[in-house]
Every structure is written in structure tokens, then in C-alpha cells.
PDB file of N, CA and C in Angstrom:
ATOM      1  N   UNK A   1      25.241 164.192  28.071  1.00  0.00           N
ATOM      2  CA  UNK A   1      24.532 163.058  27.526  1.00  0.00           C
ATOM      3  C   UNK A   1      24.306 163.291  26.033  1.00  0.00           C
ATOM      4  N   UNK A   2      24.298 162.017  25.008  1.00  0.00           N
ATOM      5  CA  UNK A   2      24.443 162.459  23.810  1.00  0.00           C
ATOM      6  C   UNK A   2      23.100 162.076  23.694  1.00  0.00           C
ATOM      7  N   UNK A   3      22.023 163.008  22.766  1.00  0.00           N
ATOM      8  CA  UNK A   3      20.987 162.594  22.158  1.00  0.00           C
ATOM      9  C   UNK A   3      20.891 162.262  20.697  1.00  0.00           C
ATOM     10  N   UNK A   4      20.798 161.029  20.635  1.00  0.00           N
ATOM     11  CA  UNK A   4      20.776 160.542  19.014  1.00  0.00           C
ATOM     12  C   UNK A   4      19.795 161.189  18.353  1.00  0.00           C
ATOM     13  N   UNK A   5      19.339 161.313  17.149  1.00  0.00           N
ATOM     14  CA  UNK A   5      17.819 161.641  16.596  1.00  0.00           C
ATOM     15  C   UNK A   5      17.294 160.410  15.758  1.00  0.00           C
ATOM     16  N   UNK A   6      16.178 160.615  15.731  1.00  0.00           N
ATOM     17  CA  UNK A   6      15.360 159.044  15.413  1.00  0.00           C
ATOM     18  C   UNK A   6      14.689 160.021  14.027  1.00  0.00           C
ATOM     19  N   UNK A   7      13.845 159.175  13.098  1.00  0.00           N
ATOM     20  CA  UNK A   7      14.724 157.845  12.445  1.00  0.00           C
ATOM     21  C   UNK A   7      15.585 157.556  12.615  1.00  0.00           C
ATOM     22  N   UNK A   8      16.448 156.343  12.390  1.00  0.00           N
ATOM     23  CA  UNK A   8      17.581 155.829  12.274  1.00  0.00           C
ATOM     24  C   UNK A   8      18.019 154.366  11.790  1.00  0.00           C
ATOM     25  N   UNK A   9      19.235 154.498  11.124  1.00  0.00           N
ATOM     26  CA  UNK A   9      19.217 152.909  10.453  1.00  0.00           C
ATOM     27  C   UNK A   9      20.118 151.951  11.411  1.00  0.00           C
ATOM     28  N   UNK A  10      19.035 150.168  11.490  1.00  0.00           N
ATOM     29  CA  UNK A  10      19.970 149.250  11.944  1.00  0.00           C
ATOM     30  C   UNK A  10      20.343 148.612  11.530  1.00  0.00           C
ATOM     31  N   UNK A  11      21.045 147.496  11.693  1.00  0.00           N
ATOM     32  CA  UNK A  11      21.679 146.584  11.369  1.00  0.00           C
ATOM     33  C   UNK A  11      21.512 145.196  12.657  1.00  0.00           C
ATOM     34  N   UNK A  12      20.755 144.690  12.106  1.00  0.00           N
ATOM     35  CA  UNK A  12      20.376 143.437  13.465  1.00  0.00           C
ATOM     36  C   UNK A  12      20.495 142.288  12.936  1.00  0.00           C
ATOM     37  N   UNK A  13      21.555 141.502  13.383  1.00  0.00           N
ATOM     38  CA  UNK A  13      21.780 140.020  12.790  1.00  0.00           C
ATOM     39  C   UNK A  13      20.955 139.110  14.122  1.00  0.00           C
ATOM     40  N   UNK A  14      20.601 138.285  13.192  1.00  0.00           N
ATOM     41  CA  UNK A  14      20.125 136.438  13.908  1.00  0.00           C
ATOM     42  C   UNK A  14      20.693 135.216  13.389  1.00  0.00           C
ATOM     43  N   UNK A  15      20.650 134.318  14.178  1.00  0.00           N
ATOM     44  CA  UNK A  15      21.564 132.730  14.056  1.00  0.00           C
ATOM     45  C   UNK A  15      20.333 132.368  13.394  1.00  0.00           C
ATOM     46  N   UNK A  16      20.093 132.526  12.059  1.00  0.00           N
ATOM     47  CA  UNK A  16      18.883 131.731  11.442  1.00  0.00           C
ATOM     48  C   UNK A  16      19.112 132.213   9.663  1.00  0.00           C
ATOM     49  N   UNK A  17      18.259 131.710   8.678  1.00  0.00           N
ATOM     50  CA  UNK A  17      18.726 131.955   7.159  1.00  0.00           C
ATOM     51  C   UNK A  17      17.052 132.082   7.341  1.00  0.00           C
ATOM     52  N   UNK A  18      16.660 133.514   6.931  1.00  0.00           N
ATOM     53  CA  UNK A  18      15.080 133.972   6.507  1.00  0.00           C
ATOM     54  C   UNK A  18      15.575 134.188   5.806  1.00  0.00           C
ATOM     55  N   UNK A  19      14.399 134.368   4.363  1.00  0.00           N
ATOM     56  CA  UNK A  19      14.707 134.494   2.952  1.00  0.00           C
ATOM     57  C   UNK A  19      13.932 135.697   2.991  1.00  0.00           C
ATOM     58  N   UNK A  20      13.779 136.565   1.700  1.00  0.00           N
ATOM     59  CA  UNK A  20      13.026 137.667   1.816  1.00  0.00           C
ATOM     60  C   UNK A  20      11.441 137.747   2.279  1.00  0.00           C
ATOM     61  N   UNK A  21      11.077 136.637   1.594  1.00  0.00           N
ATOM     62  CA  UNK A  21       9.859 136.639   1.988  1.00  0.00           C
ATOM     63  C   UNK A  21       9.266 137.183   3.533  1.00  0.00           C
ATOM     64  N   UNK A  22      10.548 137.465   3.992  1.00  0.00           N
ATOM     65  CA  UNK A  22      10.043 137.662   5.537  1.00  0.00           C
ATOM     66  C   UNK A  22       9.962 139.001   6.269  1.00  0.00           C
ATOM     67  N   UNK A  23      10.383 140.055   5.209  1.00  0.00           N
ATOM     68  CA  UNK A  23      10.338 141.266   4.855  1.00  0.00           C
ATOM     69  C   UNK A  23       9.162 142.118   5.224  1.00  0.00           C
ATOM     70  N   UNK A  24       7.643 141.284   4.367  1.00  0.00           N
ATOM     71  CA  UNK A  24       6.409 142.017   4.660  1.00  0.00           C
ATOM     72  C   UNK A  24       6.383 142.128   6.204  1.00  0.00           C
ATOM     73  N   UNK A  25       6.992 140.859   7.007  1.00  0.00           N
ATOM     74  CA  UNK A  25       6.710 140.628   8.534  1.00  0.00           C
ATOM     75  C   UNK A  25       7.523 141.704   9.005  1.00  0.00           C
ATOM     76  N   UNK A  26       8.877 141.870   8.681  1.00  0.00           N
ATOM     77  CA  UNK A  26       9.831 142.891   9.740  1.00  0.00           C
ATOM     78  C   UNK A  26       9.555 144.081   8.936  1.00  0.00           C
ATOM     79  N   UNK A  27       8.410 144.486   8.556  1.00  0.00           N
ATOM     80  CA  UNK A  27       7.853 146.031   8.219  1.00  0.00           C
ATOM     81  C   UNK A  27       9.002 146.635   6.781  1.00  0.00           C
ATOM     82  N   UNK A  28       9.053 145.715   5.954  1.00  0.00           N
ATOM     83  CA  UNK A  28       9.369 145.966   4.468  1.00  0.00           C
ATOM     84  C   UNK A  28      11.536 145.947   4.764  1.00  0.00           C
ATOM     85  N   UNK A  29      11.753 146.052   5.759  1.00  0.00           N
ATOM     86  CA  UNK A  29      13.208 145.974   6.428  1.00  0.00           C
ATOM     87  C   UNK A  29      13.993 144.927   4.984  1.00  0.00           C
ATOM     88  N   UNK A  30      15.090 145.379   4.884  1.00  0.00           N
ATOM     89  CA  UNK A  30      16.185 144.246   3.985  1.00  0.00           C
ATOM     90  C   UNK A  30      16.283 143.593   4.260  1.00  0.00           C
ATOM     91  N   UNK A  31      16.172 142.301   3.995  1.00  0.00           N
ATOM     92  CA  UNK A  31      17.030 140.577   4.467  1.00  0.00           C
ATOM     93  C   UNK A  31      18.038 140.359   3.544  1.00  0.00           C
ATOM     94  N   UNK A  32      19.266 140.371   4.222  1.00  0.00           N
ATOM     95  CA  UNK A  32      19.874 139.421   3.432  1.00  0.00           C
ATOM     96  C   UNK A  32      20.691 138.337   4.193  1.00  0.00           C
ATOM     97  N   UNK A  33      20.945 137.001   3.752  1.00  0.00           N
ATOM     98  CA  UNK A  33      21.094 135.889   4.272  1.00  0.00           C
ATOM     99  C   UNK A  33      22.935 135.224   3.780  1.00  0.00           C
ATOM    100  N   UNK A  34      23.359 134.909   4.764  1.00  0.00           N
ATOM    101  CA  UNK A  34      25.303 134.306   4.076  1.00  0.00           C
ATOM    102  C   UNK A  34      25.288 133.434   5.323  1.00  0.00           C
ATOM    103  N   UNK A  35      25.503 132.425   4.738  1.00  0.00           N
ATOM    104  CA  UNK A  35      25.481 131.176   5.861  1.00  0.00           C
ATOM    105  C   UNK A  35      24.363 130.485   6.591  1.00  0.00           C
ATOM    106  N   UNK A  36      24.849 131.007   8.030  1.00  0.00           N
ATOM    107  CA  UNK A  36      23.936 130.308   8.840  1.00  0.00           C
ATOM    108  C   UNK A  36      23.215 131.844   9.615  1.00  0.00           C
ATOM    109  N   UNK A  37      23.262 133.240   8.873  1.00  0.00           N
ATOM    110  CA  UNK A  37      23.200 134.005   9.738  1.00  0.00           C
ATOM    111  C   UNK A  37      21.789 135.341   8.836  1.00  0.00           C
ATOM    112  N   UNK A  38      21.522 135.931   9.463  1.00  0.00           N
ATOM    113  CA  UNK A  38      20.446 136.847   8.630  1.00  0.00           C
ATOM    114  C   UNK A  38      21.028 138.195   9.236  1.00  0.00           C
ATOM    115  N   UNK A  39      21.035 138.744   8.005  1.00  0.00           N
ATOM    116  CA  UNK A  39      21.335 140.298   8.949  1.00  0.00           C
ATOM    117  C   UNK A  39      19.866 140.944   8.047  1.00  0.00           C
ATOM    118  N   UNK A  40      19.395 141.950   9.250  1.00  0.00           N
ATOM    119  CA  UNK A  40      17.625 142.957   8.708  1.00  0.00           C
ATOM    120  C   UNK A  40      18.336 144.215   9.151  1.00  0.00           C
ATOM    121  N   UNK A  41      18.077 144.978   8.049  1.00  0.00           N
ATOM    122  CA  UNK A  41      18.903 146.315   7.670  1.00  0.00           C
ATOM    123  C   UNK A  41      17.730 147.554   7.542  1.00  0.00           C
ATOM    124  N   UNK A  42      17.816 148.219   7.881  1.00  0.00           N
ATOM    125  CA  UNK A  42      16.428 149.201   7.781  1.00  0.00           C
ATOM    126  C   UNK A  42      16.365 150.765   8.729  1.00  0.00           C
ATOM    127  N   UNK A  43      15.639 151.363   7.952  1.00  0.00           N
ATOM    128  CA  UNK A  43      15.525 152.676   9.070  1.00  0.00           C
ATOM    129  C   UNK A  43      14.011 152.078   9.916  1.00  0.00           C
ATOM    130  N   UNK A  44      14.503 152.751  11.609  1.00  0.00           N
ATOM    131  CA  UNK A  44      13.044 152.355  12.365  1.00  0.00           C
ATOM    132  C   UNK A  44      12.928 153.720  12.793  1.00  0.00           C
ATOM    133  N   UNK A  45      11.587 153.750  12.989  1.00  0.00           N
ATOM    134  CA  UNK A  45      11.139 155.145  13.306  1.00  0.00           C
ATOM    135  C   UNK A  45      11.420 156.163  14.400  1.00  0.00           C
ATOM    136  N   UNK A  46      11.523 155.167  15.442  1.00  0.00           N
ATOM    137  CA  UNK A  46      11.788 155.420  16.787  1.00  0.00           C
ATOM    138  C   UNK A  46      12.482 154.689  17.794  1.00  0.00           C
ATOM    139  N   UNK A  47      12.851 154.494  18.874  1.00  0.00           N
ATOM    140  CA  UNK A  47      13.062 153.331  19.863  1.00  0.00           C
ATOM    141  C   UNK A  47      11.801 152.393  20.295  1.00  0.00           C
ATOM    142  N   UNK A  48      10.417 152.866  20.598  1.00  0.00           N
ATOM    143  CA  UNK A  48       9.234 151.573  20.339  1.00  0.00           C
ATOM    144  C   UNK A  48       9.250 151.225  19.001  1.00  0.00           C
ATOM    145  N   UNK A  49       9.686 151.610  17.737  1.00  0.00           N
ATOM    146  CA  UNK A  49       9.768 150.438  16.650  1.00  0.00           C
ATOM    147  C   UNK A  49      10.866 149.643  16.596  1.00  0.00           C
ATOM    148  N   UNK A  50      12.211 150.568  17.311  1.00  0.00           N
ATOM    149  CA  UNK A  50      13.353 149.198  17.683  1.00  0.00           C
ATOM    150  C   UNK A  50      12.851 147.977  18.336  1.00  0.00           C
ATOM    151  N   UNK A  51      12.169 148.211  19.232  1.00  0.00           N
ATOM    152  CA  UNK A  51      11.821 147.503  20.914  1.00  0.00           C
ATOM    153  C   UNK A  51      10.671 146.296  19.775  1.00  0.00           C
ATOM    154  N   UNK A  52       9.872 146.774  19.563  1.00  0.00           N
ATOM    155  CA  UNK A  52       9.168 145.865  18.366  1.00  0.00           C
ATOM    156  C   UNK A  52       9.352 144.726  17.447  1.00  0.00           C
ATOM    157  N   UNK A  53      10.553 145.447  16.648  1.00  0.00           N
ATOM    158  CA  UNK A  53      11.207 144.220  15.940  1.00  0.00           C
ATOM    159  C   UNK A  53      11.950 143.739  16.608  1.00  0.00           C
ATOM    160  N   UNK A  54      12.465 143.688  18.069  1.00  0.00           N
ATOM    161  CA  UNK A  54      13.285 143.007  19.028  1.00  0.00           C
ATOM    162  C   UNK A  54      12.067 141.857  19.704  1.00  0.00           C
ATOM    163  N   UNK A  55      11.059 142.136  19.549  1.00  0.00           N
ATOM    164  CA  UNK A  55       9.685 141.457  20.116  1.00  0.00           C
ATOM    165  C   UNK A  55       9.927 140.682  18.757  1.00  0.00           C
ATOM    166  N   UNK A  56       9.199 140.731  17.405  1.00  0.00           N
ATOM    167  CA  UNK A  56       9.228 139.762  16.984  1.00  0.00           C
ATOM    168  C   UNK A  56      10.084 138.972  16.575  1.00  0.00           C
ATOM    169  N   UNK A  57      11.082 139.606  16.818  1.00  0.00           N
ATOM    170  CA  UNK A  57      12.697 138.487  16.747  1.00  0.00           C
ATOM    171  C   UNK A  57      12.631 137.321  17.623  1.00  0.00           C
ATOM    172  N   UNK A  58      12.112 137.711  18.474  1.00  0.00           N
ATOM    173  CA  UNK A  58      11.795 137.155  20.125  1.00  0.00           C
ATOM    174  C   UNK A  58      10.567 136.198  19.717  1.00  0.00           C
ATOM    175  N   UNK A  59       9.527 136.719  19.255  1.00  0.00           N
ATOM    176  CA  UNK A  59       8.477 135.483  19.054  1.00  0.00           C
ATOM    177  C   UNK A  59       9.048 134.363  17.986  1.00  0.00           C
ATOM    178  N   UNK A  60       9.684 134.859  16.912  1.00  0.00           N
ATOM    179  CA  UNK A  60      10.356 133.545  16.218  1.00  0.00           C
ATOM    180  C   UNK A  60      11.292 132.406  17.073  1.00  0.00           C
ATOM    181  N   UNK A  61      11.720 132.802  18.140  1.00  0.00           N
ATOM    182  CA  UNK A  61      12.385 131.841  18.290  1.00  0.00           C
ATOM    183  C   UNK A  61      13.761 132.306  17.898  1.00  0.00           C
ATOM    184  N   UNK A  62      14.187 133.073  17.612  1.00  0.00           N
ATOM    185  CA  UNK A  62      15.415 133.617  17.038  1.00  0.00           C
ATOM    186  C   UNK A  62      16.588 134.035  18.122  1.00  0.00           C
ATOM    187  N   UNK A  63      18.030 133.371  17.377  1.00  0.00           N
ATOM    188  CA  UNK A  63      19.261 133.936  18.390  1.00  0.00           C
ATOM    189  C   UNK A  63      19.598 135.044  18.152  1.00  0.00           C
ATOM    190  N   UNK A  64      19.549 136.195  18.815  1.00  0.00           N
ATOM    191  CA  UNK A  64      19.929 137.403  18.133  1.00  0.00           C
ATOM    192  C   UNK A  64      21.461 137.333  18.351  1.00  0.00           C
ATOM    193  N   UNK A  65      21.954 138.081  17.785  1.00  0.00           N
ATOM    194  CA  UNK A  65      23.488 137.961  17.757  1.00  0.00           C
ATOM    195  C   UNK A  65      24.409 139.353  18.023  1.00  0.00           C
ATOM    196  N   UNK A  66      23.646 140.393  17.243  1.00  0.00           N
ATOM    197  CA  UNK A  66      23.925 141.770  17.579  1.00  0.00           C
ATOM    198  C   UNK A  66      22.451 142.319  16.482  1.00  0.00           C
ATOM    199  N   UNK A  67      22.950 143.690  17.557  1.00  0.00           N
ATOM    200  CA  UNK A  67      22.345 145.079  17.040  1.00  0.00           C
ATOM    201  C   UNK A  67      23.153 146.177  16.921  1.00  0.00           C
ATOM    202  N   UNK A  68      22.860 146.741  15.883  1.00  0.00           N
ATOM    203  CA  UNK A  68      23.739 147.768  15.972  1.00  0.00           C
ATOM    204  C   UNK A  68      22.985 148.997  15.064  1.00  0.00           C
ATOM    205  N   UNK A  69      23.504 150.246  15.654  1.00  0.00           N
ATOM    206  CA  UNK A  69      23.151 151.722  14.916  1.00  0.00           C
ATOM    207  C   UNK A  69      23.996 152.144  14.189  1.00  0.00           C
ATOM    208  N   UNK A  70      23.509 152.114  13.011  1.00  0.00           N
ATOM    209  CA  UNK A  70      24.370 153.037  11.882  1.00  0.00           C
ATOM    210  C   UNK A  70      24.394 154.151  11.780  1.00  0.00           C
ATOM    211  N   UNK A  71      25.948 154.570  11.855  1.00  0.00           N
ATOM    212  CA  UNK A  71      26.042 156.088  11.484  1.00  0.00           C
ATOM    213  C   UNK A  71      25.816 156.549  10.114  1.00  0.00           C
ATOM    214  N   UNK A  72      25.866 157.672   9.977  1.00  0.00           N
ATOM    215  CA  UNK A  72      25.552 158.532   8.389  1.00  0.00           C
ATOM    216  C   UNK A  72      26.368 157.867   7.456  1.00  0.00           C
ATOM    217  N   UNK A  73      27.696 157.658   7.954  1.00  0.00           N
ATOM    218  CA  UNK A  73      28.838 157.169   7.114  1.00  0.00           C
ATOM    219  C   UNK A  73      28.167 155.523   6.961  1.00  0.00           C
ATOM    220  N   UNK A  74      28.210 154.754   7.668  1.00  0.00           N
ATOM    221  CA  UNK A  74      28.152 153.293   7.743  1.00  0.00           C
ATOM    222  C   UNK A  74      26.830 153.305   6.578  1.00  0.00           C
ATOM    223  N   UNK A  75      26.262 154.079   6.823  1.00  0.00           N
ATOM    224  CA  UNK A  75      24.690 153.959   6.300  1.00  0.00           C
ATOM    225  C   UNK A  75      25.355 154.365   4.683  1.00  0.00           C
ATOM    226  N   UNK A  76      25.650 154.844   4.733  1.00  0.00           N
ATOM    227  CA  UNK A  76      26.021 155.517   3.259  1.00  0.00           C
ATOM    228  C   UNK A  76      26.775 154.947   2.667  1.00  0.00           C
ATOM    229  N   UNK A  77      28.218 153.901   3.754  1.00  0.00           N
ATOM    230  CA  UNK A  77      28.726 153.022   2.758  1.00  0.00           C
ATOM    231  C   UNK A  77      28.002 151.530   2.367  1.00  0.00           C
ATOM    232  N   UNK A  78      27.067 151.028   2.969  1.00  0.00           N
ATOM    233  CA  UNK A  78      26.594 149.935   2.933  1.00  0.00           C
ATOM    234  C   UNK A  78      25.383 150.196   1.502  1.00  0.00           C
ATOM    235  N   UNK A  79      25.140 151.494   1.073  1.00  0.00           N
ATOM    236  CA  UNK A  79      24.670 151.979  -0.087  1.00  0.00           C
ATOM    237  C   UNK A  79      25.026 151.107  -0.998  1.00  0.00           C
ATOM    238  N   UNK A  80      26.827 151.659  -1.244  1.00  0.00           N
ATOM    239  CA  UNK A  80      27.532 151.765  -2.210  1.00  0.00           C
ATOM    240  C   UNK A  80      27.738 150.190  -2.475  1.00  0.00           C
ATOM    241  N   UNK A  81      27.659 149.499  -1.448  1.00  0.00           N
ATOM    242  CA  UNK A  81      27.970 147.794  -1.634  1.00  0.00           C
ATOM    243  C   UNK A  81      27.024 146.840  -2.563  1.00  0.00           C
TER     244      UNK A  81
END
């Protein structure tokens, strides 16, 4: 069984356009917005702070679309962008 280690950075898109302002709410997390879609980019502390911002994704009303865990590399190239 593989054990990940926490912190760790995600990458969680929704079918919705939040502007930054919405940042203070998903705990200081990146927004950035292209289209019709939001991707929130961020290190979470643990799996109950994943499970969390999956809750308030959930109280907005929001389509989630994916989640995903970034590796060292992914994390490091999305730096450079």
C-alpha cells in the first residue's frame, strides 16, 4: 500500500467562474478562472482539510469536475507557468 505524506498540493476544478475574491472563503487557495470553469490550486494540510473544501464546494452549489493530487514535478511545473 502506498502512503502519500500530507501536506499536499491540489488541483480541484468546478463548472462555475469565481473570481478571486473567493479565496478568503477556500482558506487563501489560488483561483483562477478560463471560461466557464474555476480551477482552486493550493496545498491542504491533511485529508479532513481535503474533505472540507469538498464540503464547501458542496454548499455552493458547485459542479465539481475533477480533483486531483499533484506530484513534486506537476507542483513545480505549474510554478514555472
Amino acid at each position: 500500500m502506498n502512503s502519500r505524506r500530507w501536506p499536499a498540493r491540489y488541483e480541484i476544478r468546478v463548472d462555475s467562474v469565481l473570481d478571486d475574491q473567493w479565496a478568503d472563503w477556500f482558506g487563501g487557495l489560488q483561483l483562477s478562472s478560463g471560461g466557464t470553469q474555476t480551477v482552486i490550486t493550493g496545498v491542504l494540510a491533511d485529508q479532513p482539510a481535503l474533505h472540507g473544501l469538498l464540503t464547501k464546494i458542496n454548499d455552493l452549489g458547485l459542479c465539481l469536475i475533477s480533483v486531483r493530487r499533484l506530484d513534486a514535478d506537476d507542483a513545480a511545473g505549474q510554478a514555472q507557468e
